[in-house]
PDB file of N, CA and C in Angstrom:
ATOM      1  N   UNK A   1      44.856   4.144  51.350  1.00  0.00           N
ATOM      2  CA  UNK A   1      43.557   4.747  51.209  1.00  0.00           C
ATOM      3  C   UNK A   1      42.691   3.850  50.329  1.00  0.00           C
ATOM      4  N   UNK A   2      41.682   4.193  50.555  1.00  0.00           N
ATOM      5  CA  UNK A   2      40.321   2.663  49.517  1.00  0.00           C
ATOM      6  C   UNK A   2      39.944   3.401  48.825  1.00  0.00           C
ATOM      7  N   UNK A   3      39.843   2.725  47.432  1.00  0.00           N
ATOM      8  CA  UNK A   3      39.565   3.439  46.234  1.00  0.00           C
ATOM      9  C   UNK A   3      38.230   3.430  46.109  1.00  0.00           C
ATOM     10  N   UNK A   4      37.086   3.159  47.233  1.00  0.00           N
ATOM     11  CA  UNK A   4      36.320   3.453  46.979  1.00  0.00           C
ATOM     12  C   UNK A   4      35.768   5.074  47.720  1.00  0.00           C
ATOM     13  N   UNK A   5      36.702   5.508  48.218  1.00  0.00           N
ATOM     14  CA  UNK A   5      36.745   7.070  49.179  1.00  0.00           C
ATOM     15  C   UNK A   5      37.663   7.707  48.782  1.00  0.00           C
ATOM     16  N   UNK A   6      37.724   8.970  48.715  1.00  0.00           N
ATOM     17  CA  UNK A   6      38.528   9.833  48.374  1.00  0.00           C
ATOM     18  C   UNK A   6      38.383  11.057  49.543  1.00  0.00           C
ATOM     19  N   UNK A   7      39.591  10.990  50.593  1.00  0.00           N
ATOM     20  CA  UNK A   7      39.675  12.369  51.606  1.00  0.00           C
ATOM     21  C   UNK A   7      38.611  11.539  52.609  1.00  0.00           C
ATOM     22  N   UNK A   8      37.936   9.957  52.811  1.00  0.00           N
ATOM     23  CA  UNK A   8      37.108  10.060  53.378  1.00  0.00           C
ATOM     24  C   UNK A   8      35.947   9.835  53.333  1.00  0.00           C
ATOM     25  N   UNK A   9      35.766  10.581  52.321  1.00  0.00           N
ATOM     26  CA  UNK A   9      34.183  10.660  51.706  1.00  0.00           C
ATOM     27  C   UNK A   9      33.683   9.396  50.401  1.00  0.00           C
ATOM     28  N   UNK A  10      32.978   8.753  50.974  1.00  0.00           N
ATOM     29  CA  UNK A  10      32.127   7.712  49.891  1.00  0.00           C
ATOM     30  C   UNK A  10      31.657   8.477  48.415  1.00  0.00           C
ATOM     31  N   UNK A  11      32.000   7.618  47.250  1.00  0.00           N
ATOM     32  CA  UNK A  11      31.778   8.006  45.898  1.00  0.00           C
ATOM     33  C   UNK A  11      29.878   8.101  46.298  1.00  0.00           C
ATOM     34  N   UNK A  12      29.140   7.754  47.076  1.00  0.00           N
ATOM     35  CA  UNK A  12      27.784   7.754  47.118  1.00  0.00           C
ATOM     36  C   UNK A  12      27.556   9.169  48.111  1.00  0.00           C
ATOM     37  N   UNK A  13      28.498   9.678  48.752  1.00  0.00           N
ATOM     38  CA  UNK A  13      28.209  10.702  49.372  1.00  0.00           C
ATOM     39  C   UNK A  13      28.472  12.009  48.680  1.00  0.00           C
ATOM     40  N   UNK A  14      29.956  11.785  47.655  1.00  0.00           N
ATOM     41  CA  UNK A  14      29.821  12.633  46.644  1.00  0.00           C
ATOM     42  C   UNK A  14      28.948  12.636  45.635  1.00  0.00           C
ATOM     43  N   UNK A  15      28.162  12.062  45.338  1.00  0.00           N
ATOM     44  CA  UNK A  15      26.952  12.214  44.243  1.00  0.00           C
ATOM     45  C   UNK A  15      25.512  12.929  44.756  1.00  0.00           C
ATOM     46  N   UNK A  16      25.612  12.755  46.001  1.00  0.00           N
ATOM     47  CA  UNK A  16      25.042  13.449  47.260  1.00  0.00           C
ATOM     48  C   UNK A  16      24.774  14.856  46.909  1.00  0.00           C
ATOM     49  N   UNK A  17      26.228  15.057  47.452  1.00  0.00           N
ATOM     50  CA  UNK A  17      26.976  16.583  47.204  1.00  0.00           C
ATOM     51  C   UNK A  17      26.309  17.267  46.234  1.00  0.00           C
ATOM     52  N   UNK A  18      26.713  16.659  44.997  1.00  0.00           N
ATOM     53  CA  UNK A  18      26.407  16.763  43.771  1.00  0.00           C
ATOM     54  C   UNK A  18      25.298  17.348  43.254  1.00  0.00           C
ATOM     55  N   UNK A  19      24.457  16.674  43.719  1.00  0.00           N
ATOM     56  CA  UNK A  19      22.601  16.744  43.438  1.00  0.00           C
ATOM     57  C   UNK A  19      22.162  17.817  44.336  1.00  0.00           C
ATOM     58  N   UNK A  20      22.613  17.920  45.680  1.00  0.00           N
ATOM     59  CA  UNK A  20      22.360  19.391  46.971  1.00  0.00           C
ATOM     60  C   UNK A  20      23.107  20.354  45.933  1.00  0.00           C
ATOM     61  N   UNK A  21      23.822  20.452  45.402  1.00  0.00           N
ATOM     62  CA  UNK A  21      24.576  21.481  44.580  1.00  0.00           C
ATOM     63  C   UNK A  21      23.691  22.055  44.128  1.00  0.00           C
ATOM     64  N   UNK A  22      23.184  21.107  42.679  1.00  0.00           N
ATOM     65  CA  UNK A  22      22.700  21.199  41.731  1.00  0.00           C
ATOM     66  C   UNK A  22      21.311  22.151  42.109  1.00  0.00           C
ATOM     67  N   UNK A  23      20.598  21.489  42.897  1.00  0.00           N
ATOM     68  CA  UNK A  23      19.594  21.653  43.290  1.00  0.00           C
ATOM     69  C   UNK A  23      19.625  22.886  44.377  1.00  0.00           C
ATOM     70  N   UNK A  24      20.544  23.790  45.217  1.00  0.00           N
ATOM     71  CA  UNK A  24      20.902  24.608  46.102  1.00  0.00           C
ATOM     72  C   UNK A  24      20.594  25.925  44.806  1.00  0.00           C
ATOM     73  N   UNK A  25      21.600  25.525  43.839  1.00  0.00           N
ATOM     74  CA  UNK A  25      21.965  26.363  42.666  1.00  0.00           C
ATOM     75  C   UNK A  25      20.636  26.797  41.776  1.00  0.00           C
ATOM     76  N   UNK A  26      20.268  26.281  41.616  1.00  0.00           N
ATOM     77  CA  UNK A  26      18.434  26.174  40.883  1.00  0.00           C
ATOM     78  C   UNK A  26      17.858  27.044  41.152  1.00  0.00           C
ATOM     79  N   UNK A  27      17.607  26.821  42.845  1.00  0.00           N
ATOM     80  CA  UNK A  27      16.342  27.198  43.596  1.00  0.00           C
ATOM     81  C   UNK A  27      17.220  28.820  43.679  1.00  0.00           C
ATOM     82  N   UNK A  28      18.478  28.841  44.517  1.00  0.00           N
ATOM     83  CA  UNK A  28      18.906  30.474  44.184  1.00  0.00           C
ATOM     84  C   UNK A  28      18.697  31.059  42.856  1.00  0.00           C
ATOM     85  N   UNK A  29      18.911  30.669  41.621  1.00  0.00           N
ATOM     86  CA  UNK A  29      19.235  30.958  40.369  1.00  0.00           C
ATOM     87  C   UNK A  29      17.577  31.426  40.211  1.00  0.00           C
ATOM     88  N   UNK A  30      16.714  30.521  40.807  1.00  0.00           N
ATOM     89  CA  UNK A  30      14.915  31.215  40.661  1.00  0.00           C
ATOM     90  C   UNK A  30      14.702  32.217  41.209  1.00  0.00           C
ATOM     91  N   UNK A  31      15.361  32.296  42.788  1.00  0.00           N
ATOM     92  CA  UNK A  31      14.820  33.305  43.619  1.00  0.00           C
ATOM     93  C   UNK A  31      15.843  34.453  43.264  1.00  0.00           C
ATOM     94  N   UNK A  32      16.652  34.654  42.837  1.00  0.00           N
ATOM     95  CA  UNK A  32      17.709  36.168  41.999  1.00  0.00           C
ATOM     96  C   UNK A  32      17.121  36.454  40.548  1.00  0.00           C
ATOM     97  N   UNK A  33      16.758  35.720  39.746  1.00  0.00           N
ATOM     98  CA  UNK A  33      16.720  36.282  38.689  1.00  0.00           C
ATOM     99  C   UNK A  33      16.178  36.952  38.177  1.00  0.00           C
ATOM    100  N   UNK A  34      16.496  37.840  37.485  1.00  0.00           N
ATOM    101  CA  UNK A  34      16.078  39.249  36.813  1.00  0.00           C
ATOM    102  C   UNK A  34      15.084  39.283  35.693  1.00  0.00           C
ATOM    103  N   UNK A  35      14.851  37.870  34.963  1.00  0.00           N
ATOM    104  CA  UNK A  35      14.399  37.695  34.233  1.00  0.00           C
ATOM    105  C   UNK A  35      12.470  37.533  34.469  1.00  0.00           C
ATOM    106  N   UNK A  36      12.122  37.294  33.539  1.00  0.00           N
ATOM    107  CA  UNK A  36      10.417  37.006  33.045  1.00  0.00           C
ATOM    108  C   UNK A  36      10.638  35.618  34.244  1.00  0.00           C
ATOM    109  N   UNK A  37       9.255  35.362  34.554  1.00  0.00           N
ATOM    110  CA  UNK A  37       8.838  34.179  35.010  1.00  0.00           C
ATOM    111  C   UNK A  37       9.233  32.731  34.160  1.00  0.00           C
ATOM    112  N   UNK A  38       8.762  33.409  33.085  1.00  0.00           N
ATOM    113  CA  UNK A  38       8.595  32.211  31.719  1.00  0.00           C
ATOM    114  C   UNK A  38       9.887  32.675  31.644  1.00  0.00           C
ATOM    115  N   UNK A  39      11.102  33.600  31.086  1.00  0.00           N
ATOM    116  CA  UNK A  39      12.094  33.089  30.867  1.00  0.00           C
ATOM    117  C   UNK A  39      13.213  32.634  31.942  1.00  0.00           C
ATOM    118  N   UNK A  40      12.799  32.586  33.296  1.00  0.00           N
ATOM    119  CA  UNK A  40      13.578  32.053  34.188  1.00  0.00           C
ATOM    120  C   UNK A  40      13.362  30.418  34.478  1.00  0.00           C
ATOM    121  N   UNK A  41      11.919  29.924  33.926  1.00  0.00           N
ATOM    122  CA  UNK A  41      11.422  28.629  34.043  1.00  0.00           C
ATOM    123  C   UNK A  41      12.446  27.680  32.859  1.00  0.00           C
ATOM    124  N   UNK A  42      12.467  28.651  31.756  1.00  0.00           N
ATOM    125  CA  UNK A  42      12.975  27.608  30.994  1.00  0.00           C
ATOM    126  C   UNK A  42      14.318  27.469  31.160  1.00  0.00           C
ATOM    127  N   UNK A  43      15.175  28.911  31.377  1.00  0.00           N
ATOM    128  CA  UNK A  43      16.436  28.846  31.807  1.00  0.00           C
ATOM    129  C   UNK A  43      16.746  27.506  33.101  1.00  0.00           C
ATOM    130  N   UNK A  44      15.892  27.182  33.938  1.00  0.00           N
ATOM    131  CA  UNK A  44      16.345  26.632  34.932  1.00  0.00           C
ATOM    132  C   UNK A  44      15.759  24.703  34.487  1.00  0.00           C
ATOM    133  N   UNK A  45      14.892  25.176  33.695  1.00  0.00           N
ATOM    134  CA  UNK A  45      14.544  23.935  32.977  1.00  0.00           C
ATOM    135  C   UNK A  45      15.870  22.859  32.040  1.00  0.00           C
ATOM    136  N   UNK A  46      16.620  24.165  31.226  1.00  0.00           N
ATOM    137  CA  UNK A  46      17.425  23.531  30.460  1.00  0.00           C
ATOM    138  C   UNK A  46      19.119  23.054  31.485  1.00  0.00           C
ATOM    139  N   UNK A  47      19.164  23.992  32.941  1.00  0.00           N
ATOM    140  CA  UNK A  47      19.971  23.734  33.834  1.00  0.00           C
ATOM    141  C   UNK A  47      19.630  22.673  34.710  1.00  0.00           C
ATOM    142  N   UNK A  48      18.661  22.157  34.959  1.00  0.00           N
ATOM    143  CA  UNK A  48      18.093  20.695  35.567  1.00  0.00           C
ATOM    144  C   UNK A  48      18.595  19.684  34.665  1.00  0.00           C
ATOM    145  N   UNK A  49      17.931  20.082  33.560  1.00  0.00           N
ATOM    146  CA  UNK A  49      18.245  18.829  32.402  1.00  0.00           C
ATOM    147  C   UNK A  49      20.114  19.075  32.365  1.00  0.00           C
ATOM    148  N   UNK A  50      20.519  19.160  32.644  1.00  0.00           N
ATOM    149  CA  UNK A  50      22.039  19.028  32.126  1.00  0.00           C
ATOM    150  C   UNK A  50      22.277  18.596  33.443  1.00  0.00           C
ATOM    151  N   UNK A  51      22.098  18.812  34.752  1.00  0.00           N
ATOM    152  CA  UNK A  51      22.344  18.408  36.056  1.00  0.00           C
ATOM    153  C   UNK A  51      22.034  16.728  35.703  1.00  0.00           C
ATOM    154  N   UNK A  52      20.654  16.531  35.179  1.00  0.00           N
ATOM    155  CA  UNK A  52      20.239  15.444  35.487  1.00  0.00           C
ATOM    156  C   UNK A  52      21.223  14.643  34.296  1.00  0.00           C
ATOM    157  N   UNK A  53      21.899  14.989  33.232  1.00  0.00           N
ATOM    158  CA  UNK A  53      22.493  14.185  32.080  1.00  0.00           C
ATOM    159  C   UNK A  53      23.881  14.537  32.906  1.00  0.00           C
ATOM    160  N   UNK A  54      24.644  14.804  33.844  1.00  0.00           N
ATOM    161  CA  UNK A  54      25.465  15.010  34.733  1.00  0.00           C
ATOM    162  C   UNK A  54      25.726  14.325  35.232  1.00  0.00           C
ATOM    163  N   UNK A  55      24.439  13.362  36.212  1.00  0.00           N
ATOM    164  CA  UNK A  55      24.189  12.640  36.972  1.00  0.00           C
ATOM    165  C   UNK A  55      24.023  10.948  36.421  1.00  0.00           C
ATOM    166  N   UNK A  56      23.163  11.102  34.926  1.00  0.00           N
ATOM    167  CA  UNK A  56      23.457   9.784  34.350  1.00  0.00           C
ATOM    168  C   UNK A  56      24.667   9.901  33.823  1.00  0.00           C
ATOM    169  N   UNK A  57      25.720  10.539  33.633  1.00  0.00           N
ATOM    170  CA  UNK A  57      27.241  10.134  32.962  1.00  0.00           C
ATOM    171  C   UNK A  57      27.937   9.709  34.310  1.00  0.00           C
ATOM    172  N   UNK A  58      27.690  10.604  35.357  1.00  0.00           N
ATOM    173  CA  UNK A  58      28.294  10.355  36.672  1.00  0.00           C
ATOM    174  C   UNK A  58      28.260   8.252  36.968  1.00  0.00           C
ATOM    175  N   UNK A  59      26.350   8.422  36.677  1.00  0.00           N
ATOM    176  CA  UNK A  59      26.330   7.073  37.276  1.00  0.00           C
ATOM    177  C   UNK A  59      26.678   5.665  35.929  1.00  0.00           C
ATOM    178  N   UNK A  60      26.911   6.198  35.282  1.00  0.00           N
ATOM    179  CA  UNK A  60      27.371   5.092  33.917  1.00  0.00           C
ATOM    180  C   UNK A  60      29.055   5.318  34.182  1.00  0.00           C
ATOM    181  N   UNK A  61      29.991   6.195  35.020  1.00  0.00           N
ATOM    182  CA  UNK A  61      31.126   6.016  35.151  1.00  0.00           C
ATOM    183  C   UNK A  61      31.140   4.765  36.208  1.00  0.00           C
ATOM    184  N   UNK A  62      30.376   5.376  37.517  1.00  0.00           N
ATOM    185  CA  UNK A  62      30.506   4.740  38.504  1.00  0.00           C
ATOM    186  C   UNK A  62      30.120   3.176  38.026  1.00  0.00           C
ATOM    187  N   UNK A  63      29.280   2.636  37.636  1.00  0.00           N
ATOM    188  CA  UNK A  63      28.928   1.556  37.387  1.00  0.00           C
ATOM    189  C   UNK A  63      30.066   0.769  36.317  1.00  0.00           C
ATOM    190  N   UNK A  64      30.704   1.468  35.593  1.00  0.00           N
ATOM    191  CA  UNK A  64      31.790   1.113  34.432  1.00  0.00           C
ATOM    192  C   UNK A  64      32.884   0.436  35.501  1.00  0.00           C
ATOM    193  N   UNK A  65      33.253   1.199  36.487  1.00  0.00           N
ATOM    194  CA  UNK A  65      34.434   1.700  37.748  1.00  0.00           C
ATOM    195  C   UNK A  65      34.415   0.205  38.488  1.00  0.00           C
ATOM    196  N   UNK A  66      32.498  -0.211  38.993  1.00  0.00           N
ATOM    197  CA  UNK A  66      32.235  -1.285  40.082  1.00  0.00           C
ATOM    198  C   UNK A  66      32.597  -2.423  38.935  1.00  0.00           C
ATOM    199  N   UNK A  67      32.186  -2.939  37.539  1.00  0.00           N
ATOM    200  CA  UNK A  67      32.126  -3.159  37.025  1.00  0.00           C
ATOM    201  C   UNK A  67      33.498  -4.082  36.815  1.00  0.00           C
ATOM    202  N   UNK A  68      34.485  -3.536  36.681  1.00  0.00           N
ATOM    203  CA  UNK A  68      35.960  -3.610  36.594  1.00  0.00           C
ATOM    204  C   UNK A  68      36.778  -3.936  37.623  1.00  0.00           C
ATOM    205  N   UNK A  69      36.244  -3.145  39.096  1.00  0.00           N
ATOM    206  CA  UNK A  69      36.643  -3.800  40.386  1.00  0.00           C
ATOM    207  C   UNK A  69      36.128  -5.226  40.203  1.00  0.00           C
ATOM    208  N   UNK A  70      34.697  -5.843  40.339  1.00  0.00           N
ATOM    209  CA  UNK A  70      34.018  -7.183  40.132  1.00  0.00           C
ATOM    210  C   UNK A  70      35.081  -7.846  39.126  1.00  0.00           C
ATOM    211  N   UNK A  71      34.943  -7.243  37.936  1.00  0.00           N
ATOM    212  CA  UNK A  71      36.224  -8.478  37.048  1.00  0.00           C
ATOM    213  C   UNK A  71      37.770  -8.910  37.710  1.00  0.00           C
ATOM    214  N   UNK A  72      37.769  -7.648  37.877  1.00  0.00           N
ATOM    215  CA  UNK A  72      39.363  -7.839  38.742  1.00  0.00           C
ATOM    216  C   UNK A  72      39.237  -8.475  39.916  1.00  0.00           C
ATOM    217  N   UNK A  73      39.008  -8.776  41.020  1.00  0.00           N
ATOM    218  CA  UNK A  73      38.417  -9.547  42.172  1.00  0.00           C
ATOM    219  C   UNK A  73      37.966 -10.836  41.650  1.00  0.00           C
ATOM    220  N   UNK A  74      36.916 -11.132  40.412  1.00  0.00           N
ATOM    221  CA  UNK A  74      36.749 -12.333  39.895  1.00  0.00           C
ATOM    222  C   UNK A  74      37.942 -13.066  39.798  1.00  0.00           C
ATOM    223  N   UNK A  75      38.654 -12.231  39.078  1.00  0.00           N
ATOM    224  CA  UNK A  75      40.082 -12.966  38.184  1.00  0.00           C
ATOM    225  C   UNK A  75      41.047 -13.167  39.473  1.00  0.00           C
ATOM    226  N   UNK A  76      40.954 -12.514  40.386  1.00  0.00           N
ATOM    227  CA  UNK A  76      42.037 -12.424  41.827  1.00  0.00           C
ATOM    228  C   UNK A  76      41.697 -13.994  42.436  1.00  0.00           C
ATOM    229  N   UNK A  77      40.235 -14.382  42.484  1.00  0.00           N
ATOM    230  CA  UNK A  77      39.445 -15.026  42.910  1.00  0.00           C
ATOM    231  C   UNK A  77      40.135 -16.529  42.190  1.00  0.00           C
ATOM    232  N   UNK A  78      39.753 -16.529  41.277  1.00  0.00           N
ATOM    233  CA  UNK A  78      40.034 -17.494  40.393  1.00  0.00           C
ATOM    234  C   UNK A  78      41.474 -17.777  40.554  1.00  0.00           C
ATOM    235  N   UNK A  79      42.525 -16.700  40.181  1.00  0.00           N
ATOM    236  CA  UNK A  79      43.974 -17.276  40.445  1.00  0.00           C
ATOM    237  C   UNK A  79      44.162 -17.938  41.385  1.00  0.00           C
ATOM    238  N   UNK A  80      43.554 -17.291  42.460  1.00  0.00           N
ATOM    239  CA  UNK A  80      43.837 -18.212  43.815  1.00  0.00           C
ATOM    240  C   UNK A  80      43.518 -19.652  44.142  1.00  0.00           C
ATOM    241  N   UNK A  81      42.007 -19.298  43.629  1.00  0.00           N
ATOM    242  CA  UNK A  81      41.813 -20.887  43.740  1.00  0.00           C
ATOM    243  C   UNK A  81      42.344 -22.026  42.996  1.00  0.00           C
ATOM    244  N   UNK A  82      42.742 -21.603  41.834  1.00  0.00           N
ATOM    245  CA  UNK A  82      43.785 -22.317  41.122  1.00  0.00           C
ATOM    246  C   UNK A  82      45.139 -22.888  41.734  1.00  0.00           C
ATOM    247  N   UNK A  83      45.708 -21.831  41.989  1.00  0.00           N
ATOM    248  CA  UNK A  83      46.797 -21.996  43.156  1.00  0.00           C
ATOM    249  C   UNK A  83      47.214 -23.039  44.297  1.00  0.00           C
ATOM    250  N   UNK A  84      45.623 -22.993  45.300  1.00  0.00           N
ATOM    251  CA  UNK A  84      45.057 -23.707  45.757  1.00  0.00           C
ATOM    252  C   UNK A  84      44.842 -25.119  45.862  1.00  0.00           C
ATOM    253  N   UNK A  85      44.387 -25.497  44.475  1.00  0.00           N
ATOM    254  CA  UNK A  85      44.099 -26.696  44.647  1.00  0.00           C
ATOM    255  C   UNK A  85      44.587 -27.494  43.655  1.00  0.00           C
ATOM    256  N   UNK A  86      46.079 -26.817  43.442  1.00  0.00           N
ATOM    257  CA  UNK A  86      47.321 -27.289  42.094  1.00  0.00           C
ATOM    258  C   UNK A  86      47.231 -27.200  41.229  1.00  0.00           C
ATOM    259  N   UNK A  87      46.214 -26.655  40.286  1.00  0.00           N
ATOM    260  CA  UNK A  87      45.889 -26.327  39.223  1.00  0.00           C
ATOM    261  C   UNK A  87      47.019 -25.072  38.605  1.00  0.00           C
ATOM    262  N   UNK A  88      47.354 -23.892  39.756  1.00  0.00           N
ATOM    263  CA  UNK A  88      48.502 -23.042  38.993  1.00  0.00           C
ATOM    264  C   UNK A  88      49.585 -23.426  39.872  1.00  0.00           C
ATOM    265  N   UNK A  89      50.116 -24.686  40.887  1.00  0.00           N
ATOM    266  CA  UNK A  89      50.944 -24.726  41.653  1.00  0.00           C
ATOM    267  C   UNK A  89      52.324 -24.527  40.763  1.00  0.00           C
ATOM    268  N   UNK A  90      52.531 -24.885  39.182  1.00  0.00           N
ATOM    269  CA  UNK A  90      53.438 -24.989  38.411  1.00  0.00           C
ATOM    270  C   UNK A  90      53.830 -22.982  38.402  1.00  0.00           C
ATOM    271  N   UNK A  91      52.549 -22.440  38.085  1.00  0.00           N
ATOM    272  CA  UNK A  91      52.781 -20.825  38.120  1.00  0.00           C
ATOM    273  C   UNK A  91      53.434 -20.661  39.655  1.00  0.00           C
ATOM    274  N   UNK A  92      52.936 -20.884  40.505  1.00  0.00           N
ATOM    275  CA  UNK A  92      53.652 -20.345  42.099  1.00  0.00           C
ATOM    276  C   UNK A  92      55.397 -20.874  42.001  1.00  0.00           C
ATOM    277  N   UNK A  93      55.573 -21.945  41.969  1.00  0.00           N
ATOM    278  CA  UNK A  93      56.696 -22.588  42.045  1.00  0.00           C
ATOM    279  C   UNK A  93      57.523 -22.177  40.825  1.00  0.00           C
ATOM    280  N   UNK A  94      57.247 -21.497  40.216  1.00  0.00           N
ATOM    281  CA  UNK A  94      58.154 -21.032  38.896  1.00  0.00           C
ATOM    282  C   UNK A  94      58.689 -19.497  38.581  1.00  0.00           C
TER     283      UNK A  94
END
C-alpha cells in the first residue's frame, strides 16, 4: 500500500473530507440552534476558528511528513549514485 493513501483515499482528499465536515457541521449547527442570533454567531465563530487551527496543524503535519519523504529519497538518491560510480563500491562489496 503507498504511504501516501490510506484505504485508497489521497491525504489531499482526506483534508477534503475534513473541511465538507467542518463546514456541513456549521451550517447545521446555525440552522438547529436554539440559541440568540448573536449567540449562535459567535458560538459558530469560535467553531470555524478551531476548524481552521485544525486545518493549519493538519497542514504543518502534512508538510513535516513530504518534508522527510524528500530527505529520505534525497539520501536514497545519493547512496545510489555513489554506488554507481565507485564512490560506495567498497560499501556494496563489503
Amino acid at each position: 500500500m503507498n504511504d501516501h493513501t490510506q484505504g485508497g483515499t489521497s491525504a489531499f482528499s482526506w483534508i477534503l473530507y475534513f473541511l465538507a465536515g467542518g463546514v456541513t457541521g456549521a451550517s447545521l449547527a446555525l440552522l438547529l440552534a436554539p440559541q440568540s442570533g448573536r449567540a449562535t454567531r459567535e458560538r459558530m465563530q469560535r467553531k470555524l476558528s478551531d476548524t481552521a487551527g485544525s486545518a493549519r496543524d493538519l497542514k504543518r503535519q502534512l508538510i513535516r511528513r513530504g518534508q522527510k519523504i524528500r530527505d529520505e529519497a534525497r539520501h536514497r538518491v545519493d547512496d545510489a549514485v555513489s554506488a554507481l560510480t565507485g564512490d560506495g563500491a567498497a560499501n556494496l562489496a563489503g
